[in-house]
Protein backbone atom coordinates (compact mmCIF):
# COMPACT_ATOMS: atom_id res chain seq x y z
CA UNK A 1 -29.91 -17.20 28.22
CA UNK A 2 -33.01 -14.32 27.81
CA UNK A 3 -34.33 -13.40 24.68
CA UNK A 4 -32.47 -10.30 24.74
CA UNK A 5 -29.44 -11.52 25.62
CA UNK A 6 -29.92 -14.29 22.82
CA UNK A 7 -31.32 -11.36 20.09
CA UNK A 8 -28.16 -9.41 20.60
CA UNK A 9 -25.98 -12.42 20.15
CA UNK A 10 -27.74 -12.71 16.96
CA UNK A 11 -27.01 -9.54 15.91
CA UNK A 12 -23.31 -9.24 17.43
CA UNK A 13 -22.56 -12.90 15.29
CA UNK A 14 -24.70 -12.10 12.06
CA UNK A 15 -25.20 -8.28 11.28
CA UNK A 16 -22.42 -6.92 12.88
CA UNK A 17 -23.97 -3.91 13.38
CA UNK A 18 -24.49 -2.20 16.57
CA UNK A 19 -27.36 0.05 15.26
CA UNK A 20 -29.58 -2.71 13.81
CA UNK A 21 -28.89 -4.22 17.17
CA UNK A 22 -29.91 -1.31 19.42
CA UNK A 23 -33.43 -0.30 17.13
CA UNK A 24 -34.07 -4.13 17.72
CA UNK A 25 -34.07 -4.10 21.48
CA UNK A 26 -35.30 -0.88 22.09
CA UNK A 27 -38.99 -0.88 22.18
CA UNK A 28 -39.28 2.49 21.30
CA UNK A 29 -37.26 2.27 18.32
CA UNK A 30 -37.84 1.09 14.87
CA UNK A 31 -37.52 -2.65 15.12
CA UNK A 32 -35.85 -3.65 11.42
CA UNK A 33 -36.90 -6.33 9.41
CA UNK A 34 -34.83 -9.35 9.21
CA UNK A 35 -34.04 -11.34 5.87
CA UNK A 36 -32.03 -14.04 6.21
CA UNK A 37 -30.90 -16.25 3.27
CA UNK A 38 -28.85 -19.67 3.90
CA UNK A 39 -27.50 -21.70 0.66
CA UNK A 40 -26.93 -25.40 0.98
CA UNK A 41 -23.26 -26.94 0.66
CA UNK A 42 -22.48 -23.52 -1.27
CA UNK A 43 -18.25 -22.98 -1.47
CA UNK A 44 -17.13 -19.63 -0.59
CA UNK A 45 -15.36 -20.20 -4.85
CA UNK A 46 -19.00 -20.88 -5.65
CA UNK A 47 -19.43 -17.12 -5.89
CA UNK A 48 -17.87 -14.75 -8.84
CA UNK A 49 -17.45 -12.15 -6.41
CA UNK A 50 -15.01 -14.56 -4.71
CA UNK A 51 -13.24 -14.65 -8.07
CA UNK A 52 -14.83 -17.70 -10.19
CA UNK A 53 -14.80 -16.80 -13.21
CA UNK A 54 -17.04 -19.44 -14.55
CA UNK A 55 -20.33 -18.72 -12.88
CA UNK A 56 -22.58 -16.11 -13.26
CA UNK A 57 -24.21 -14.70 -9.60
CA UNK A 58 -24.74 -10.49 -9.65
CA UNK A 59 -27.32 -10.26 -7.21
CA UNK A 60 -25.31 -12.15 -4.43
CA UNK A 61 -22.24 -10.16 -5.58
CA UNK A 62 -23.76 -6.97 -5.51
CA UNK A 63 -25.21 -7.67 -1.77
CA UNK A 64 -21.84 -9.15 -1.02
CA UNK A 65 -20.24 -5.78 -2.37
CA UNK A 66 -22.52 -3.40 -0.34
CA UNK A 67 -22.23 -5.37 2.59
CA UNK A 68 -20.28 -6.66 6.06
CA UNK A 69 -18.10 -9.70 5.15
CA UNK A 70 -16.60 -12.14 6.74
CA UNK A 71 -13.76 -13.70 5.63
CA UNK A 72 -13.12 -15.92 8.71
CA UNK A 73 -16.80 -17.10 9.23
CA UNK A 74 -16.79 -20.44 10.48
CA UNK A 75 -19.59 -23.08 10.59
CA UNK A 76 -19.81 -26.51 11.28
CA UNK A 77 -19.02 -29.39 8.33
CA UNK A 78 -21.97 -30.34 7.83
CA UNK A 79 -26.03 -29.13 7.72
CA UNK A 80 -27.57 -30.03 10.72
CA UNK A 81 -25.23 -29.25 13.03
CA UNK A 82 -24.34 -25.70 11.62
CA UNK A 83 -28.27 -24.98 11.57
CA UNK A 84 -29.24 -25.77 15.06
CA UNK A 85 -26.14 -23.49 16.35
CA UNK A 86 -27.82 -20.92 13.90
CA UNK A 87 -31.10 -21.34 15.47
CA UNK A 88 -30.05 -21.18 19.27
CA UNK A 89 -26.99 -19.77 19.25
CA UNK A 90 -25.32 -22.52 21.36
CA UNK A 91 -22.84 -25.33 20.38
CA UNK A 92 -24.23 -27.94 18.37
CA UNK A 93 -23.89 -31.17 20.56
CA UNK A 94 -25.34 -29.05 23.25
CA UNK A 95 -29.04 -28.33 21.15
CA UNK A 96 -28.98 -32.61 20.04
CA UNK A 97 -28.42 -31.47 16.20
CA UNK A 98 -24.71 -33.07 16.10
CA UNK A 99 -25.39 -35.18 12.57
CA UNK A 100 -26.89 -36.40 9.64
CA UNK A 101 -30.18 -38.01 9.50
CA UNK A 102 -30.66 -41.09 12.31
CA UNK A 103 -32.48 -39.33 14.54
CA UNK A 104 -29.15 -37.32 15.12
CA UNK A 105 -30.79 -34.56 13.15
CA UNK A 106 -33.52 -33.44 15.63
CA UNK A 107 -33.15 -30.45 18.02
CA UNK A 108 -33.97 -30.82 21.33
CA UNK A 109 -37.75 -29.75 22.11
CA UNK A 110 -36.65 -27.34 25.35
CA UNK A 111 -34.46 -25.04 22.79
CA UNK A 112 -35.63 -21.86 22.27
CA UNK A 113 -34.99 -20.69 18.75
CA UNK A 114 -33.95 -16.93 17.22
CA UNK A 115 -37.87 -17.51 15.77
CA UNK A 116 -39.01 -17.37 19.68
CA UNK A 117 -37.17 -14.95 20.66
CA UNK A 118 -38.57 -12.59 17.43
CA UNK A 119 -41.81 -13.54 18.17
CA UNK A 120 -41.67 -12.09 21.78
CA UNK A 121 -39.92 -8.89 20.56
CA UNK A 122 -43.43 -8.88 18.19
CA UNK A 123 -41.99 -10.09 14.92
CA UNK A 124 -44.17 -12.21 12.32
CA UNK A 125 -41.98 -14.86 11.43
CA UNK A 126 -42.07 -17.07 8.54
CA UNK A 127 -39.27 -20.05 7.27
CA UNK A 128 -39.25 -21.38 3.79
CA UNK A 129 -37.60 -24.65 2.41
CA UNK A 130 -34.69 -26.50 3.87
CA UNK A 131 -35.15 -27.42 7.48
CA UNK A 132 -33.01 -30.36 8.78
CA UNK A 133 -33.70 -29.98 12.72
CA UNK A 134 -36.38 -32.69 13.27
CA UNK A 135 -39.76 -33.89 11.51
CA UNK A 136 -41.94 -35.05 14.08
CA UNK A 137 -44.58 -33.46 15.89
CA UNK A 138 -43.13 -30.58 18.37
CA UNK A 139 -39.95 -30.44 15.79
CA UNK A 140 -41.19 -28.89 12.63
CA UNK A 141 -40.54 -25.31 11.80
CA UNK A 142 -43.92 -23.96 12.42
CA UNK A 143 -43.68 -25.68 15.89
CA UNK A 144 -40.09 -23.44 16.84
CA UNK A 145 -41.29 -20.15 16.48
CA UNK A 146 -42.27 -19.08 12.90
CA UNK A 147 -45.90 -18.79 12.10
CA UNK A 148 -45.55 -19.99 8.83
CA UNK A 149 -43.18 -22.66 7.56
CA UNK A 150 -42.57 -24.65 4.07
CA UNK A 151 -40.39 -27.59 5.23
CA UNK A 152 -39.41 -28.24 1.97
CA UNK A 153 -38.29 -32.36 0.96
CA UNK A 154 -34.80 -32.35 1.22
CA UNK A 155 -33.18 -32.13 -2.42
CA UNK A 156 -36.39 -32.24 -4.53
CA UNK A 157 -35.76 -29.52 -6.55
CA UNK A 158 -38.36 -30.35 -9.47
CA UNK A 159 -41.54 -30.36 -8.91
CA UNK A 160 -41.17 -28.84 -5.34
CA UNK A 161 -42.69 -30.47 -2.49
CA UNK A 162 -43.13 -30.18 1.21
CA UNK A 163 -45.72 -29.63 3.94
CA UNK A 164 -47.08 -25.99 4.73
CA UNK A 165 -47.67 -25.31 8.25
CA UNK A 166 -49.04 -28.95 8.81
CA UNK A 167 -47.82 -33.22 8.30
CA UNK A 168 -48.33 -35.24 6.36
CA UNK A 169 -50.82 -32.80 4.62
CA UNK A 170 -48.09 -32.57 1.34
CA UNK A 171 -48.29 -29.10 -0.37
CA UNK A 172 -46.85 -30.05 -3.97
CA UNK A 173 -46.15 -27.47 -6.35
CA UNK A 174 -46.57 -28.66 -9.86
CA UNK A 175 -44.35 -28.14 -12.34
CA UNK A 176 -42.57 -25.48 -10.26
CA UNK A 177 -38.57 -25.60 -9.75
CA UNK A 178 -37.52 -25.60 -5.71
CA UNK A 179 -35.81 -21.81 -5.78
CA UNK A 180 -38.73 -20.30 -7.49
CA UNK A 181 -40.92 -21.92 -4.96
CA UNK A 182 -39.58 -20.75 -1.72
CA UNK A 183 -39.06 -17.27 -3.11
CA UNK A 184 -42.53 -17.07 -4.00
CA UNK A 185 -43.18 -17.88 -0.50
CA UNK A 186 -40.94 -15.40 0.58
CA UNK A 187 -42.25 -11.89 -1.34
CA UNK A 188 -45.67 -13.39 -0.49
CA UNK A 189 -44.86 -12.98 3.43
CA UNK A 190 -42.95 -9.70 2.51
CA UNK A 191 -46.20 -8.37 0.67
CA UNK A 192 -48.41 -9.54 3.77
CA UNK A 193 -46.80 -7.90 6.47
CA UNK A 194 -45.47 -4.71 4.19
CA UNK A 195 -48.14 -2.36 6.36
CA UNK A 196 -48.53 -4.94 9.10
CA UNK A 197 -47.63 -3.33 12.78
CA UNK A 198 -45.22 -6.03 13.63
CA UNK A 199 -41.87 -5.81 11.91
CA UNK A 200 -41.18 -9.25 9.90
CA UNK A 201 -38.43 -11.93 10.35
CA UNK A 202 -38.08 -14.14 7.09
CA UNK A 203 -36.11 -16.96 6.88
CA UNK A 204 -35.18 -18.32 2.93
CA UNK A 205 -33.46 -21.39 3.26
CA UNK A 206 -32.81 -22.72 -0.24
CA UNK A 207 -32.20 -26.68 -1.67
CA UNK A 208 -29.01 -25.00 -4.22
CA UNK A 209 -26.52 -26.38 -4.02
CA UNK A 210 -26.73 -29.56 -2.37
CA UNK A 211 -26.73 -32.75 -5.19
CA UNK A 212 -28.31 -34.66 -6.84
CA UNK A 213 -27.77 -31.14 -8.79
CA UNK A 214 -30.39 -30.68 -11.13
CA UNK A 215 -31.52 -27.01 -12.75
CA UNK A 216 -33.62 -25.42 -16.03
CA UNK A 217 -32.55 -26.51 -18.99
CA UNK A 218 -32.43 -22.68 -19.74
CA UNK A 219 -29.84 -22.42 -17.20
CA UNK A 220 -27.96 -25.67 -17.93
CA UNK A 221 -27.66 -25.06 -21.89
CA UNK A 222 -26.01 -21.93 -21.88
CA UNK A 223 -22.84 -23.50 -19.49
CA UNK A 224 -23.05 -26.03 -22.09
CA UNK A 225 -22.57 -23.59 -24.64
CA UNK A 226 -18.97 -22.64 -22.91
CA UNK A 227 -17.90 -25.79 -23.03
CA UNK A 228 -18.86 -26.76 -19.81
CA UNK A 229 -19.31 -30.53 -18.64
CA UNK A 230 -22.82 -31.49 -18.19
CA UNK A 231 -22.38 -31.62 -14.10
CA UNK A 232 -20.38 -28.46 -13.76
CA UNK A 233 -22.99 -27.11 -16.43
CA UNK A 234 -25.88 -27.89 -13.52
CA UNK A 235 -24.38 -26.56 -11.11
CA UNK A 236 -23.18 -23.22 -12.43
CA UNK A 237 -27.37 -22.96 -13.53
CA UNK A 238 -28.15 -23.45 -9.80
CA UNK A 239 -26.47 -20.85 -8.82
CA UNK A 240 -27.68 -18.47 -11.63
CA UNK A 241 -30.96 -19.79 -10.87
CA UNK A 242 -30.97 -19.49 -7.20
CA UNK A 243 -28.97 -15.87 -7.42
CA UNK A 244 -32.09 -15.05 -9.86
CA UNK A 245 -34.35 -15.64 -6.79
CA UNK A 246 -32.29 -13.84 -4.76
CA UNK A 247 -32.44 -10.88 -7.05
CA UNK A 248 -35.99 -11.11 -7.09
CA UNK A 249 -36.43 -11.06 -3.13
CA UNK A 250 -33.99 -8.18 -2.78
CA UNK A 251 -35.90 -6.29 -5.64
CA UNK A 252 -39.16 -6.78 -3.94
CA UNK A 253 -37.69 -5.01 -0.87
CA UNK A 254 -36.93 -2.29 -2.99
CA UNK A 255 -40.38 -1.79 -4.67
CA UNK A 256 -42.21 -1.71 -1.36
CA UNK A 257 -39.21 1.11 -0.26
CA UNK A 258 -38.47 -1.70 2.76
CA UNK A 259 -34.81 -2.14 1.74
CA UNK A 260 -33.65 1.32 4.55
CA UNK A 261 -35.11 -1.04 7.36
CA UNK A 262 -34.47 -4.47 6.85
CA UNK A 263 -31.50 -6.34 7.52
CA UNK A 264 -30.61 -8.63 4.81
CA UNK A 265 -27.92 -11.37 5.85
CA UNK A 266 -26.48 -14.46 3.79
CA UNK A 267 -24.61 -17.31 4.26
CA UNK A 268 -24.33 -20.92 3.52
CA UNK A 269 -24.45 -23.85 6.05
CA UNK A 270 -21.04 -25.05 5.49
CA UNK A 271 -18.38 -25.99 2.54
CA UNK A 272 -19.05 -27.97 -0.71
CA UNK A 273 -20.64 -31.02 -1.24
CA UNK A 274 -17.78 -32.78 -2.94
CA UNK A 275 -19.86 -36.15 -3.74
CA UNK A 276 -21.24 -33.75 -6.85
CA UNK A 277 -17.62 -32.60 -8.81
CA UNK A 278 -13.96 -33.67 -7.11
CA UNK A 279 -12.58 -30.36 -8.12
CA UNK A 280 -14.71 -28.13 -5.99
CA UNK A 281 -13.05 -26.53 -2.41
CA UNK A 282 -13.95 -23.98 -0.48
CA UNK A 283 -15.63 -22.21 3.14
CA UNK A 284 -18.44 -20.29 3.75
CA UNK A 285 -19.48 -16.35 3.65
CA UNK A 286 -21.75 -14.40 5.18
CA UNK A 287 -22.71 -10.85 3.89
């Protein structure tokens, strides 16, 4: 499969929209931006736009409500898997991401990625926080396409921690939650490539809501205050949290005036975790 074929799958499968797809592969168009932001082991119920009525996320409603849905969007069960199909577009078993952590996590080195195929349509690319295809050298994010990557430690959400474009160099972030971190990292590469030539791919990829759940107390306490148990408490102030960050990224679009040529897209990797609460059920959306 060519890039081109490969960017217009991309398109076809995650925008939806034939217009985004067309300025993309024609040179002399304006090639949009791309933002796209992935939530671990989020539940399509996670959301209050998807009627739960306990937790509290308007920035992901109000891009869900100004946005393509899909309500039949299927992934795979579990991480890995779903984000190696995400990156090349192909089944799973086929890229050598079929499961969890054994090795079975690693994507196979001749895979091209979306991130390659961006970079020859003359994107800057950048990927921040939860990888899960591989870390070795030849594997890591910043070795698949993007020029910058965070590969964030998987479910360290306080202090944040990972490696920055290089291993085992670890970049740790001090006293800084996970979903703060990889924002930050985000409007950072937004603000650096705001008047660049090159049109910018950026790939958010936050921790929330995978357990061991852990959030602010500022976020916890006020669930707690409803009457919430102390584990559904966390997790409804992850998702505040996290749909904080997101409000912040989308905002930052806004105040540069890049929000009428980017293409914002978000989805989860697949359904709830249920080792963290028995009671939670649900798929995953895209918007």
């Amino acid at each position: 499969m060519n890039g081109r074929a490969r960017l217009a799958i991309f398109f076809t499968l995650l925008a939806a929209t034939s217009v985004a797809c067309a300025n993309l592969l024609n040179a002399a168009g304006n090639q949009p931006n791309i933002l796209l932001i992935q939530a671990d082991d989020l539940g399509y119920d996670d959301l209050s736009v998807n009627g739960n009525t306990c937790s509290r996320t308007p920035n992901i409603d109000r891009l869900a409500e100004t946005s393509v849905r899909f309500s039949n969007f299927m992934v795979n069960s579990v991480c890995s898997p779903t984000r190696g199909s995400l990156l090349t577009g192909r089944d799973y078993w086929r890229t050598g991401g079929e499961g969890l952590h054994g090795c079975k996590e690693f994507l196979h080195l001749d895979e091209r990625t979306f991130a390659n195929d961006f970079q020859d349509a003359g994107y800057a690319t950048g990927m921040w926080g939860k990888w899960h295809n591989g870390k070795a050298d030849g594997y890591w994010p910043w070795d698949r396409g993007f020029d910058e990557g965070y590969y964030a430690k998987l479910y360290q959400y306080f202090p944040s921690s990972g490696y920055f474009n290089e291993y085992p160099k670890q970049t740790v972030h001090e006293g800084e939650w996970s979903p703060e971190v990889l924002a930050d990292y985000t409007i950072d590469f937004i603000s650096r490539n705001k008047n660049n030539e090159k049109p910018f791919l950026a790939y958010l990829s936050f921790l929330t809501c995978h357990s061991t759940w852990n959030t602010p107390d500022r976020y916890r306490n006020k669930y707690l205050k409803d009457g919430q148990s102390e584990s559904f408490a966390t997790l409804l102030g992850m998702l505040e949290f996290m749909d904080d960050q997101v409000g912040r990224v989308l905002d930052h679009l806004s105040d540069l005036g890049l929000d009428e040529n980017t293409v914002v897209l978000f989805m989860s990797d697949n359904g709830p975790n249920k080792s963290g609460s028995k009671n939670r059920k649900g798929t995953d959306v895209l918007t």
